[in-house]
C-alpha atoms as a PDB file:
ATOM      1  CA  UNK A   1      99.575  74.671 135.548  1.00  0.00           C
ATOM      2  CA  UNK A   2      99.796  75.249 138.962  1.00  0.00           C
ATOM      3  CA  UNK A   3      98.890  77.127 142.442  1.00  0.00           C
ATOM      4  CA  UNK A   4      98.232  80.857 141.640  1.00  0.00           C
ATOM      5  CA  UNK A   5      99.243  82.107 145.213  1.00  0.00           C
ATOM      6  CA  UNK A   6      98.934  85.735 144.121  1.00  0.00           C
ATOM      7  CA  UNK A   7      94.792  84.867 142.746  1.00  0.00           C
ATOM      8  CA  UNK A   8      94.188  83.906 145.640  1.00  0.00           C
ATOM      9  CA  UNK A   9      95.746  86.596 147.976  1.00  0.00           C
ATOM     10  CA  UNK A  10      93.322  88.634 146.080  1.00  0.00           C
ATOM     11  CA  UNK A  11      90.144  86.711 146.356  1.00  0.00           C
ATOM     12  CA  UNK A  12      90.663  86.578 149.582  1.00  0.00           C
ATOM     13  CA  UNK A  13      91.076  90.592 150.532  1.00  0.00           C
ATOM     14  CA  UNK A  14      88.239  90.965 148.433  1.00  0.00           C
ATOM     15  CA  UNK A  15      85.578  88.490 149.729  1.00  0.00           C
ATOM     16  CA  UNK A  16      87.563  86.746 152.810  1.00  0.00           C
ATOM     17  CA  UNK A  17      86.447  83.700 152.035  1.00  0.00           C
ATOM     18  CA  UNK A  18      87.275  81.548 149.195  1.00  0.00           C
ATOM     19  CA  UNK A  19      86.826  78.088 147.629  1.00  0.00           C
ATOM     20  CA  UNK A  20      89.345  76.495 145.618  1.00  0.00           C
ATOM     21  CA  UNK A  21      88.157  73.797 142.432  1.00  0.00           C
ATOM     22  CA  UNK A  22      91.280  71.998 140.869  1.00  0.00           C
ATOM     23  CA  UNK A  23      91.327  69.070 138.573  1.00  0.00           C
ATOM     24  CA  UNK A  24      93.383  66.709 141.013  1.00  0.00           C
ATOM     25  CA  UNK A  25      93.045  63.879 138.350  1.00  0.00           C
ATOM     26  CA  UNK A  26      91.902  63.380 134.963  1.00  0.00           C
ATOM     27  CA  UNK A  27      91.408  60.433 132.823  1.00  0.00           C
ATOM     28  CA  UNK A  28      90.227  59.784 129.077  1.00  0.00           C
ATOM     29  CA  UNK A  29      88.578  62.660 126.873  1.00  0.00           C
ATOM     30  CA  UNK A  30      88.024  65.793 129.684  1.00  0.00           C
ATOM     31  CA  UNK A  31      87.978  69.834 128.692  1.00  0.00           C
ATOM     32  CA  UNK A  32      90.877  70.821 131.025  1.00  0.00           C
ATOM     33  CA  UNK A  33      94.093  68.759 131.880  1.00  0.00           C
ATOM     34  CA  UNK A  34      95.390  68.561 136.258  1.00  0.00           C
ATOM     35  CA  UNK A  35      95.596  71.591 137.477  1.00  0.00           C
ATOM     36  CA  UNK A  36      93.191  73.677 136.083  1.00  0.00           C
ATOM     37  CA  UNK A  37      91.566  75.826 138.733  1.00  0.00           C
ATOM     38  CA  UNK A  38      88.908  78.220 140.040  1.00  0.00           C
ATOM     39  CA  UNK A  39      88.056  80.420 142.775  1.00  0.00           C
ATOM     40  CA  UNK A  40      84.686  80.594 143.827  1.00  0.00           C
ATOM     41  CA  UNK A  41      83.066  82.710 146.384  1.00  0.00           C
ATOM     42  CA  UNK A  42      79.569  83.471 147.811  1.00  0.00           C
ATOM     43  CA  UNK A  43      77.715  86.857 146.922  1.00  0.00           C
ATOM     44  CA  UNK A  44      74.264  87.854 147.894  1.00  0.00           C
ATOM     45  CA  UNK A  45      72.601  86.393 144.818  1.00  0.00           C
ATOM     46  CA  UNK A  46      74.526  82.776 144.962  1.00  0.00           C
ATOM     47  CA  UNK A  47      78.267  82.614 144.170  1.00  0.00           C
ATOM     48  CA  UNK A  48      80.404  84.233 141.756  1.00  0.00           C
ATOM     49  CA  UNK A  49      84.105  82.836 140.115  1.00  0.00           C
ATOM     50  CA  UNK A  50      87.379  83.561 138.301  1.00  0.00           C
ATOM     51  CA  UNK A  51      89.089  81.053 136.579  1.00  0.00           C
ATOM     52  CA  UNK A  52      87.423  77.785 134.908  1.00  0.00           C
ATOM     53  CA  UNK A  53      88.010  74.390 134.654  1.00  0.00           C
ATOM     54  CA  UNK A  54      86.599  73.546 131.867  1.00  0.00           C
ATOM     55  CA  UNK A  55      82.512  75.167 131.609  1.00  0.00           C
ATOM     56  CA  UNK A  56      79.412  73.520 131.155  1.00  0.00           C
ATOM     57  CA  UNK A  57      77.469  71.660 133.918  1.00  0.00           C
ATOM     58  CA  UNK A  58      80.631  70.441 135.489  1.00  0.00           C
ATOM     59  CA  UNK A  59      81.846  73.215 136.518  1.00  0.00           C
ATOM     60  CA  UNK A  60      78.185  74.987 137.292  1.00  0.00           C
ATOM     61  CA  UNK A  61      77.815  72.196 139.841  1.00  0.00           C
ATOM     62  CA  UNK A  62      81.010  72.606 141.169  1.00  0.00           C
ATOM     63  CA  UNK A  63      80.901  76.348 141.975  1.00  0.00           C
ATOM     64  CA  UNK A  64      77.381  76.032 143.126  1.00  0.00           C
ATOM     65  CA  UNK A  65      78.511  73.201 145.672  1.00  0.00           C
ATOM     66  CA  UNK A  66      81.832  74.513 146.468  1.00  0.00           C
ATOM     67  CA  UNK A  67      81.411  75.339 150.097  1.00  0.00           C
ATOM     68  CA  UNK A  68      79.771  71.791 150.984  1.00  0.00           C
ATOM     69  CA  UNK A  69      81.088  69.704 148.473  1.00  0.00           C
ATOM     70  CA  UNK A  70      83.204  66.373 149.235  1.00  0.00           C
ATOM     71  CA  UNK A  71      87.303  67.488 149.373  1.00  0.00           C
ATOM     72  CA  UNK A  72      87.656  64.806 147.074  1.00  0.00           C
ATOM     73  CA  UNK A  73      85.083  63.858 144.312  1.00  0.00           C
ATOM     74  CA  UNK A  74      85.184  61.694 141.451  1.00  0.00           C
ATOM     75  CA  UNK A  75      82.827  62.674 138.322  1.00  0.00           C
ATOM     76  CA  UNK A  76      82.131  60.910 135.024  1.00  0.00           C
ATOM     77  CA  UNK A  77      81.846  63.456 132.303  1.00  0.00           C
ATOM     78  CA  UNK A  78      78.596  61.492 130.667  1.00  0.00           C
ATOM     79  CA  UNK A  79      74.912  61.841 130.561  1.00  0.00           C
ATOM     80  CA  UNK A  80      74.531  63.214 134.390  1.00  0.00           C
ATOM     81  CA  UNK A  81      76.962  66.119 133.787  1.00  0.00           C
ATOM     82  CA  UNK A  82      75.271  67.087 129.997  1.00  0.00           C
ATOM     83  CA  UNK A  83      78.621  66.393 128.991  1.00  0.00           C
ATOM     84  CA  UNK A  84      79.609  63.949 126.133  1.00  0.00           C
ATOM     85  CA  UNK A  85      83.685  63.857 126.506  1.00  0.00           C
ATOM     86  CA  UNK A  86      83.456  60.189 128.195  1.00  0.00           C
ATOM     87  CA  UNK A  87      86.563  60.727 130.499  1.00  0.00           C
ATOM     88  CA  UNK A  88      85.755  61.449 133.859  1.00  0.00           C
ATOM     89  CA  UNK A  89      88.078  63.837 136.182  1.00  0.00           C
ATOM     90  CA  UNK A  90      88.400  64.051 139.943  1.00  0.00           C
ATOM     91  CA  UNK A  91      88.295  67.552 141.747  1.00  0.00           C
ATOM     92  CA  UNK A  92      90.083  68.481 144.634  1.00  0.00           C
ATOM     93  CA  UNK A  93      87.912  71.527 146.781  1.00  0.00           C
ATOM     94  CA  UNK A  94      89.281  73.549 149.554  1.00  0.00           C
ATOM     95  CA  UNK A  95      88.064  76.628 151.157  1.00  0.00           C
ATOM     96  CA  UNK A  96      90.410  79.467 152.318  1.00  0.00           C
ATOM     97  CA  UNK A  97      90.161  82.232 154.950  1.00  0.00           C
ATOM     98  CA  UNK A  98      93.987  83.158 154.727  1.00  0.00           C
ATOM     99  CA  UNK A  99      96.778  81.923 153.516  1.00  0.00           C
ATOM    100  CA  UNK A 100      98.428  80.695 156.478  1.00  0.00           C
ATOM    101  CA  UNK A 101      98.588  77.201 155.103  1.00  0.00           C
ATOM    102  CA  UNK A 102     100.247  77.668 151.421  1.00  0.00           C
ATOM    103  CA  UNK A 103     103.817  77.789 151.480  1.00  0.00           C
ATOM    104  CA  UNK A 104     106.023  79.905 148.648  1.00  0.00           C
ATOM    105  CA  UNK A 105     106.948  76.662 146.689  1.00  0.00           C
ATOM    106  CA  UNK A 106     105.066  73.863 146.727  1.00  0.00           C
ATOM    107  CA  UNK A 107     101.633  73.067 147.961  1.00  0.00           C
ATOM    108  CA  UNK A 108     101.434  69.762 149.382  1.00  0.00           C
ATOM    109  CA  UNK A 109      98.255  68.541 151.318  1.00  0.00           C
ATOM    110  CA  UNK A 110      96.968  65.551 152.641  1.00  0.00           C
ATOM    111  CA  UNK A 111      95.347  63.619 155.395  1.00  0.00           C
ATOM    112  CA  UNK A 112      97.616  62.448 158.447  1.00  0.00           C
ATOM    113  CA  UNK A 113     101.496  62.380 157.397  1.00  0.00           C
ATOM    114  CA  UNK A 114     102.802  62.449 154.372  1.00  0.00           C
ATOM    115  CA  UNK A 115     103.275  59.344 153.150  1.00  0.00           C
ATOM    116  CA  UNK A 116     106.762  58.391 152.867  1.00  0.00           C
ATOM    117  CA  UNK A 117     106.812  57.823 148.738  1.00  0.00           C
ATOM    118  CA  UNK A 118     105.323  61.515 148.358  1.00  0.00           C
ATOM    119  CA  UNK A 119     108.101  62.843 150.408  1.00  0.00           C
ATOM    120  CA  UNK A 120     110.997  60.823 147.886  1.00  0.00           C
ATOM    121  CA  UNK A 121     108.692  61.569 144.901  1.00  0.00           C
ATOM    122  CA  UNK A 122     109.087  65.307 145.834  1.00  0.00           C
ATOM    123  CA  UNK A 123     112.588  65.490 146.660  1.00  0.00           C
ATOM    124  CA  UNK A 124     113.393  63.877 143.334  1.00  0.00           C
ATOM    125  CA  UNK A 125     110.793  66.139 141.494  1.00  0.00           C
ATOM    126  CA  UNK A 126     112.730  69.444 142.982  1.00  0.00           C
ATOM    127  CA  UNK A 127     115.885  67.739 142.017  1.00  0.00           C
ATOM    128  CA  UNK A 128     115.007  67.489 138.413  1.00  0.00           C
ATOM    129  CA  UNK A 129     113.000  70.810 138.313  1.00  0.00           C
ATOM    130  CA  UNK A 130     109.856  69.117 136.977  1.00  0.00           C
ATOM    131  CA  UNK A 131     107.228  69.300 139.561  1.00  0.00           C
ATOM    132  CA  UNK A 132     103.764  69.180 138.424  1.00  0.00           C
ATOM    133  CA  UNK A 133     100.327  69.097 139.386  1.00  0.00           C
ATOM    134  CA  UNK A 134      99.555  65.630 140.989  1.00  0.00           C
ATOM    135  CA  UNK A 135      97.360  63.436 142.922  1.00  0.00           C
ATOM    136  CA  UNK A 136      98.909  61.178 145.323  1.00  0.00           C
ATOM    137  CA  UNK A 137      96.488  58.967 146.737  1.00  0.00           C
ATOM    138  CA  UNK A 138      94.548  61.812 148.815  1.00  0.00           C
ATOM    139  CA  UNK A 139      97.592  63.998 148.783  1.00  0.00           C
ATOM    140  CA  UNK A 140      97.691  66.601 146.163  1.00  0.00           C
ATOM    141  CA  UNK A 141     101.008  68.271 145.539  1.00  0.00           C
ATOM    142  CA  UNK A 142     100.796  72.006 143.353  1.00  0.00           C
ATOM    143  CA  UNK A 143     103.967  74.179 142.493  1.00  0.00           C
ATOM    144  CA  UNK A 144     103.277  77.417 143.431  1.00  0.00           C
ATOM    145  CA  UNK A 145     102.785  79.767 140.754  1.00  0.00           C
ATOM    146  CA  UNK A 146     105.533  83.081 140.772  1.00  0.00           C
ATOM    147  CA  UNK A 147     104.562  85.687 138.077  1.00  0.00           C
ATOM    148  CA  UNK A 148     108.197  85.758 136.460  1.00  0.00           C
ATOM    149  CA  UNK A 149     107.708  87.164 133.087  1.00  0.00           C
ATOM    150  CA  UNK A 150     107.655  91.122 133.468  1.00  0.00           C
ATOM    151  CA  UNK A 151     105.763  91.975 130.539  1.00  0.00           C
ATOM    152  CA  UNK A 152     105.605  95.904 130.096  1.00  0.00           C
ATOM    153  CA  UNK A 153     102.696  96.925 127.972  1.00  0.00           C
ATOM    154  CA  UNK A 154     103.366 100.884 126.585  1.00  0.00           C
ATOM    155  CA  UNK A 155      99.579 102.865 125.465  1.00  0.00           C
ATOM    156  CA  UNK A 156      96.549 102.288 126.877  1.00  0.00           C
ATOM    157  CA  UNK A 157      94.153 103.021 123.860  1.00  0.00           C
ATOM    158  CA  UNK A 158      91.957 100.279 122.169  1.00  0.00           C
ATOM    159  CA  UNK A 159      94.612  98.052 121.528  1.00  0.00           C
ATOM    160  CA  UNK A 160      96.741  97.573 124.581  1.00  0.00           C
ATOM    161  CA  UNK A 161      92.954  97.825 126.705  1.00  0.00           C
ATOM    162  CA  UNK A 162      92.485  94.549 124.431  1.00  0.00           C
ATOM    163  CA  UNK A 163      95.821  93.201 124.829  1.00  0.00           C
ATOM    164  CA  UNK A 164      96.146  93.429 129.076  1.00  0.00           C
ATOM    165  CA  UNK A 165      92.483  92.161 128.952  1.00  0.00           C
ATOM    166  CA  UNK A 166      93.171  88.996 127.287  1.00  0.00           C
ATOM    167  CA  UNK A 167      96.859  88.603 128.782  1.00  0.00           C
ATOM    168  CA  UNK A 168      96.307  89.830 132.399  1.00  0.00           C
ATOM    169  CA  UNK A 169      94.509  85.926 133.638  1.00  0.00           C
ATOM    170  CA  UNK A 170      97.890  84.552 132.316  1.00  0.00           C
ATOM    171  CA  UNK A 171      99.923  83.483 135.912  1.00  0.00           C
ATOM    172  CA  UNK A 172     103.379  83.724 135.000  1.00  0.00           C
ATOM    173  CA  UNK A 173     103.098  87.218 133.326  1.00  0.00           C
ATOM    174  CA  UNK A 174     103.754  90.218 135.564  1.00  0.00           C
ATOM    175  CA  UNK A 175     101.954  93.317 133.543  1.00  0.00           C
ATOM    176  CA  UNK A 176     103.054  96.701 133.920  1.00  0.00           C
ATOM    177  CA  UNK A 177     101.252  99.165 131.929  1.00  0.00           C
ATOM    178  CA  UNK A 178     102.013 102.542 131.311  1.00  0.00           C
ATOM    179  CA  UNK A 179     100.030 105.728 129.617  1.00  0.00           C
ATOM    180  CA  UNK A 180     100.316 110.041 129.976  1.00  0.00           C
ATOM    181  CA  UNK A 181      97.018 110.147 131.430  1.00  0.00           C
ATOM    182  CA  UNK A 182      94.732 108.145 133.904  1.00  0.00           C
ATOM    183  CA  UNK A 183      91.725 108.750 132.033  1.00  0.00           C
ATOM    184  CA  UNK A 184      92.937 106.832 129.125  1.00  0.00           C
ATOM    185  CA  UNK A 185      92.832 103.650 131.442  1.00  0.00           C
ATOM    186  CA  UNK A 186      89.424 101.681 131.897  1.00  0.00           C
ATOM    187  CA  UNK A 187      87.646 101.929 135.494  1.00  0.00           C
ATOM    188  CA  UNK A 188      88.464  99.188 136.514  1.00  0.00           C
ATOM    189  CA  UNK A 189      92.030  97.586 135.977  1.00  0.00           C
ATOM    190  CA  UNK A 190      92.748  93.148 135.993  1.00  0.00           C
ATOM    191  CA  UNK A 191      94.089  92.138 139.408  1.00  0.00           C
ATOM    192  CA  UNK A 192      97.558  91.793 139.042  1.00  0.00           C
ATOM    193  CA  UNK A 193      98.188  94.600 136.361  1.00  0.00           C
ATOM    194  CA  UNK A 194      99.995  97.495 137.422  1.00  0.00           C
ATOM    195  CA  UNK A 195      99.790 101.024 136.124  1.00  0.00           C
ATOM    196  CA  UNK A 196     101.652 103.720 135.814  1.00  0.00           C
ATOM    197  CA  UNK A 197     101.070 107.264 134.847  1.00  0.00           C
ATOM    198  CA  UNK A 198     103.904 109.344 133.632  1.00  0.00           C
ATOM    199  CA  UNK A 199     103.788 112.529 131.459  1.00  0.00           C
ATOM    200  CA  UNK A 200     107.096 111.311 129.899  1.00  0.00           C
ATOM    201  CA  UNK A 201     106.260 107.515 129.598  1.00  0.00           C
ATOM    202  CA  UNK A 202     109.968 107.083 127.973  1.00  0.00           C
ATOM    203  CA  UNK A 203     111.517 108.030 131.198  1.00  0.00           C
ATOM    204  CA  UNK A 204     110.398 105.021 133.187  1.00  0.00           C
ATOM    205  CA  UNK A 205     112.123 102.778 130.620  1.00  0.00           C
ATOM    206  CA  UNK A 206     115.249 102.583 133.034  1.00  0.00           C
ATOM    207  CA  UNK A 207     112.945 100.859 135.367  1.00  0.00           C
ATOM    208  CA  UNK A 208     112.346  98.265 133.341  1.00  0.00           C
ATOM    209  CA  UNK A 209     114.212  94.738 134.116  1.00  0.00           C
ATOM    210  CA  UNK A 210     116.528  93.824 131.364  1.00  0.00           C
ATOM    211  CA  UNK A 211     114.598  90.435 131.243  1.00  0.00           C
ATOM    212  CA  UNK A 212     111.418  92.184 130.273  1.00  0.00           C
ATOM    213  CA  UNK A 213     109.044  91.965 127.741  1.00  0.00           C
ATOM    214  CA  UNK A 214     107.830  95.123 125.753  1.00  0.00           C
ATOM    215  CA  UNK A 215     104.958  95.665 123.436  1.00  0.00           C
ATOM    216  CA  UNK A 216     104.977  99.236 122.328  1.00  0.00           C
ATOM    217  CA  UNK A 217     101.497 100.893 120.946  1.00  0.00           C
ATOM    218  CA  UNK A 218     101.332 104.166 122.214  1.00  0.00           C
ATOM    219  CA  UNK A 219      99.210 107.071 120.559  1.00  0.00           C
ATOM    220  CA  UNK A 220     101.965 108.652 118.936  1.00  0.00           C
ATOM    221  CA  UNK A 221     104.221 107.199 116.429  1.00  0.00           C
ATOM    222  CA  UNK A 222     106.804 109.897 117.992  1.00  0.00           C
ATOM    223  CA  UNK A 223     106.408 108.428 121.237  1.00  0.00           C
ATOM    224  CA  UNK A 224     106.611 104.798 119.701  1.00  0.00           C
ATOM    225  CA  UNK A 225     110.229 105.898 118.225  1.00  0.00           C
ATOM    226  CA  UNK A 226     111.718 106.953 121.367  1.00  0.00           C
ATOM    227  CA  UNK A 227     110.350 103.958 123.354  1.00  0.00           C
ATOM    228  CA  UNK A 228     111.979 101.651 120.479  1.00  0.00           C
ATOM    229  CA  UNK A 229     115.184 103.578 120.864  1.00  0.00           C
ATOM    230  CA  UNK A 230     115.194 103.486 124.935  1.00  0.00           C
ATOM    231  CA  UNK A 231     114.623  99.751 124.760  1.00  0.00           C
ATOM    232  CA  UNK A 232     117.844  99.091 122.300  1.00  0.00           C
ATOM    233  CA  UNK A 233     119.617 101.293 124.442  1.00  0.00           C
ATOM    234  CA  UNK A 234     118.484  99.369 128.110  1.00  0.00           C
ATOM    235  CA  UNK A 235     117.717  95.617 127.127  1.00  0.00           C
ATOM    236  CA  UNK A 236     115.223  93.363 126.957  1.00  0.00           C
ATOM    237  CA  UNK A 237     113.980  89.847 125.920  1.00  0.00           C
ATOM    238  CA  UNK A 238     111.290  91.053 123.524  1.00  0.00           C
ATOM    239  CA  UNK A 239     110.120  94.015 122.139  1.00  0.00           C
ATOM    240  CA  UNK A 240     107.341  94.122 119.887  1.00  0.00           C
ATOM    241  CA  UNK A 241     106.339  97.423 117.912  1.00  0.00           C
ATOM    242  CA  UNK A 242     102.554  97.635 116.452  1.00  0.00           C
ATOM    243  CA  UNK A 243     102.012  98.664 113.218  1.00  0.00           C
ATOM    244  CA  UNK A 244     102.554  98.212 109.497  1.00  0.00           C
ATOM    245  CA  UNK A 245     105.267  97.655 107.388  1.00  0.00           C
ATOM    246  CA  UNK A 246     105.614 101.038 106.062  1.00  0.00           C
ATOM    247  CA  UNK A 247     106.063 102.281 109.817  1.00  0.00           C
ATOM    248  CA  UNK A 248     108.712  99.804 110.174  1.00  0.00           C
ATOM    249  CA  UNK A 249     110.814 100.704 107.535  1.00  0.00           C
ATOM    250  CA  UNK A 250     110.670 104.606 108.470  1.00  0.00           C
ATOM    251  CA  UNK A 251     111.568 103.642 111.922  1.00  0.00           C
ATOM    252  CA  UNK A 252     114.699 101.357 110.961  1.00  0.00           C
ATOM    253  CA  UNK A 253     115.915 104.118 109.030  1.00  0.00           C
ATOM    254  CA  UNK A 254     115.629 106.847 112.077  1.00  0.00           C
ATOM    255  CA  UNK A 255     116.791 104.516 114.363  1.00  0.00           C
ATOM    256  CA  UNK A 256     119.815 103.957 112.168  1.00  0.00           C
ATOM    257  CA  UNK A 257     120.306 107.480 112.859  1.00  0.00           C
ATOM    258  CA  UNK A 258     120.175 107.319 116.152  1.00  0.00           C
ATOM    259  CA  UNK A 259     122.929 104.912 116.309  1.00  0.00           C
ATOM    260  CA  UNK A 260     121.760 101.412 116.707  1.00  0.00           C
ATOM    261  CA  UNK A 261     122.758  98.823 114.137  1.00  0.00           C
ATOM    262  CA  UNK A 262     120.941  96.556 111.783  1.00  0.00           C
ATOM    263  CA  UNK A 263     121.298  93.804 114.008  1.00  0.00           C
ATOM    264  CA  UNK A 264     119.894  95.930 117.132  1.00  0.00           C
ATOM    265  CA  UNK A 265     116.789  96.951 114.983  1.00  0.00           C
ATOM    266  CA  UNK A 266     116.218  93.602 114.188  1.00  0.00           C
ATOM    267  CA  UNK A 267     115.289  92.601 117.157  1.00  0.00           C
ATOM    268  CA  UNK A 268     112.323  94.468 117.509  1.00  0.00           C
ATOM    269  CA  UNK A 269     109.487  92.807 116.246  1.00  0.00           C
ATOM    270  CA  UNK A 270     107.258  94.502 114.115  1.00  0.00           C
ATOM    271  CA  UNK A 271     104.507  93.699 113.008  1.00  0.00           C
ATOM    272  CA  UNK A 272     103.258  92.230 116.435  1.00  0.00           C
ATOM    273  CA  UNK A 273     100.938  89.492 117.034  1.00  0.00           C
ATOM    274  CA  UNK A 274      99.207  87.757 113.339  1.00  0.00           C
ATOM    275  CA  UNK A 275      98.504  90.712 110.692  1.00  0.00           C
ATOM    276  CA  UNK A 276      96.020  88.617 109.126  1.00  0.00           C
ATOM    277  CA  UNK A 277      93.442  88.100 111.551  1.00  0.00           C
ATOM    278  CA  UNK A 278      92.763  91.774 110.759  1.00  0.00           C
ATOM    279  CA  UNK A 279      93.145  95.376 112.686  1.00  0.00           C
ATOM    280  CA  UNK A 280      90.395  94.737 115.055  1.00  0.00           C
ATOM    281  CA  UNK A 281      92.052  95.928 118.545  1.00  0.00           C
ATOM    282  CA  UNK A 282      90.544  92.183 119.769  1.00  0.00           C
ATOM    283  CA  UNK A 283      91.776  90.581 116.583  1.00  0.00           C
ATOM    284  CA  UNK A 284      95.423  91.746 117.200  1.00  0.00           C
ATOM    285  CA  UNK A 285      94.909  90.609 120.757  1.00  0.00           C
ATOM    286  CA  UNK A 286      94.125  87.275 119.815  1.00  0.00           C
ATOM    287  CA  UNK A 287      97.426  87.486 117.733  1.00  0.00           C
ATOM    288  CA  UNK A 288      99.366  89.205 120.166  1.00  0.00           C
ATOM    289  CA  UNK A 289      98.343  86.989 123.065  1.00  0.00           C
ATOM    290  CA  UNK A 290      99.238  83.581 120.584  1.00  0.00           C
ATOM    291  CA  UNK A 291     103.010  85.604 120.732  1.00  0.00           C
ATOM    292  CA  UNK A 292     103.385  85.581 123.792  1.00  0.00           C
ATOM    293  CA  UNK A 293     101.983  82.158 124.716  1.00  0.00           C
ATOM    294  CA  UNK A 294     104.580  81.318 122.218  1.00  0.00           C
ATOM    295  CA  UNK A 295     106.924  82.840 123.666  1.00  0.00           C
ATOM    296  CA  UNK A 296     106.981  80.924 126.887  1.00  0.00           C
ATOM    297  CA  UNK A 297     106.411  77.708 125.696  1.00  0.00           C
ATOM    298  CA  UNK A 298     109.603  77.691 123.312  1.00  0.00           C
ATOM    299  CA  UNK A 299     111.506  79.135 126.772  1.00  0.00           C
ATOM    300  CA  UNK A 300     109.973  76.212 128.867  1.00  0.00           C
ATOM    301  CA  UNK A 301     111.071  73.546 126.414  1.00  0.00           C
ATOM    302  CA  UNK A 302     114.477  75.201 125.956  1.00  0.00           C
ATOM    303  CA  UNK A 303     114.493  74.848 130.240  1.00  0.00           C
ATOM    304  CA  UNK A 304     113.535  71.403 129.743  1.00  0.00           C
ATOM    305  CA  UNK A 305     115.964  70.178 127.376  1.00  0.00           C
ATOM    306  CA  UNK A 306     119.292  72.504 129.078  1.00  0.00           C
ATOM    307  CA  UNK A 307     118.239  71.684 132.545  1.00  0.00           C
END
């Protein structure tokens, strides 16, 4: 986890003023891990949030108090809090009004200088690329989060309304999602998810970065078939087709045809997401979404182990 610079760009051109919750520490049993965050601001019936770190009275009191609360405050999750967990976690609140004081990389705050240790703790962290979320005394240190997984999402029906709703709070992913019509989009769109409207949807596949994602699950099983063949023909680092087997094979055969070989086909995944959860557009979500987690933790590990 980390800073979401982007979230909070957001927040603040929407409400201008914004507080920040993070787990700065946690110890024992507690229902997020350091770093989990929210943004809270005021509205004319109390306050209103995005984000969580971790529910129940906890966090309640912590949204509720966020504008007067202590920067630094240490709470045992027991009796007091209606919570049961036993470990106790200490949050680290800060209120915006711009974003004059968060760098691009790392988010390091604190009272008076920076103690000399934090400074040689960082410089080794950058070194090894593993910088995490971490109290330091009263200094908290925060990688700032970049959205750098350009996840293209092709149909706007039931399922891919599903799909961007459940994947869309994810930081790293940047969604672009693409449909014929505007009217087959909801009213109102997740921050951070762009759209795009083209009468030809296959003709924006150029655009695509070759280190994109793609889940394909357009209206028309035409339409499908010439987005699978534009994505052999341009790259990618996933592409994931929806539907069922018997799709599948027809389209390996006509994509045969088209030119592309077995082992181009193959990597197209199809089915998407877990089949057995069911065809419920939030039940392939779920599925979908567990992919794509998936997805990025095997290529942080990978990182970890090669870097």
């Amino acid at each position: 986890m980390s800073f979401d610079r982007d979230a909070l760009s957001a927040a603040l051109a929407k409400h201008h003023r914004v507080a920040r919750v993070v787990v700065a520490e946690a110890q024992g049993s507690v229902p997020r891990d350091v770093g989990a965050s929210m943004l809270v601001w005021q509205t004319e019936d109390g306050f209103a949030q995005s984000g969580t770190i971790g529910g129940g009275t906890l966090e309640y009191e912590a949204a509720k108090h966020a504008f007067c609360a202590p920067r630094l405050q240490r709470l045992p999750l027991g009796p007091a809090m209606g919570q049961c967990c036993g470990g106790a976690v200490t949050l680290l609140t800060e209120v915006f009004e711009n974003l004059l004081a968060v760098p691009e990389d790392v988010f390091a705050r604190g009272p008076g200088d920076m103690p000399f240790s934090l400074k040689k703790a960082l410089a080794k962290a950058r070194a090894q690329g593993v910088l995490k979320p971490q109290l330091h005394g009263d200094w908290m240190v925060e990688p700032i989060t970049h959205a750098t997984r350009p996840l293209w999402i092709w149909g706007a029906g039931h399922v891919g309304r599903a799909i961007v709703a459940t994947l869309a709070p994810l930081p790293d992913l940047a969604i672009t999602w693409i449909d014929t019509d505007a009217k087959r989009f909801p009213d109102v769109i997740s921050e951070g998810v762009t759209q795009l409207v083209a009468a030809h949807p296959e003709s924006l596949m150029s655009y695509a970065p070759p280190e994109a994602e793609h889940l394909i699950l357009t209206y028309s099983h035409a339409l499908d078939l010439e987005l699978c063949h534009r994505v052999l023909g341009h790259g990618f680092a996933f592409a994931g087709l929806i539907g069922s087997h018997t799709k599948w094979a027809r389209f390996r055969n006509r994509l045969r045809d088209l030119g592309h070989t077995r082992a181009q086909i193959a990597r197209i995944c199809c089915p998407i997401g877990q089949p057995d959860l069911g065809k419920h557009p939030q039940a392939i979500a779920v599925g979908v979404a567990a992919q794509v987690i998936s997805r990025r933790e095997i290529t942080e590990s990978y990182g970890e182990r090669t870097g």
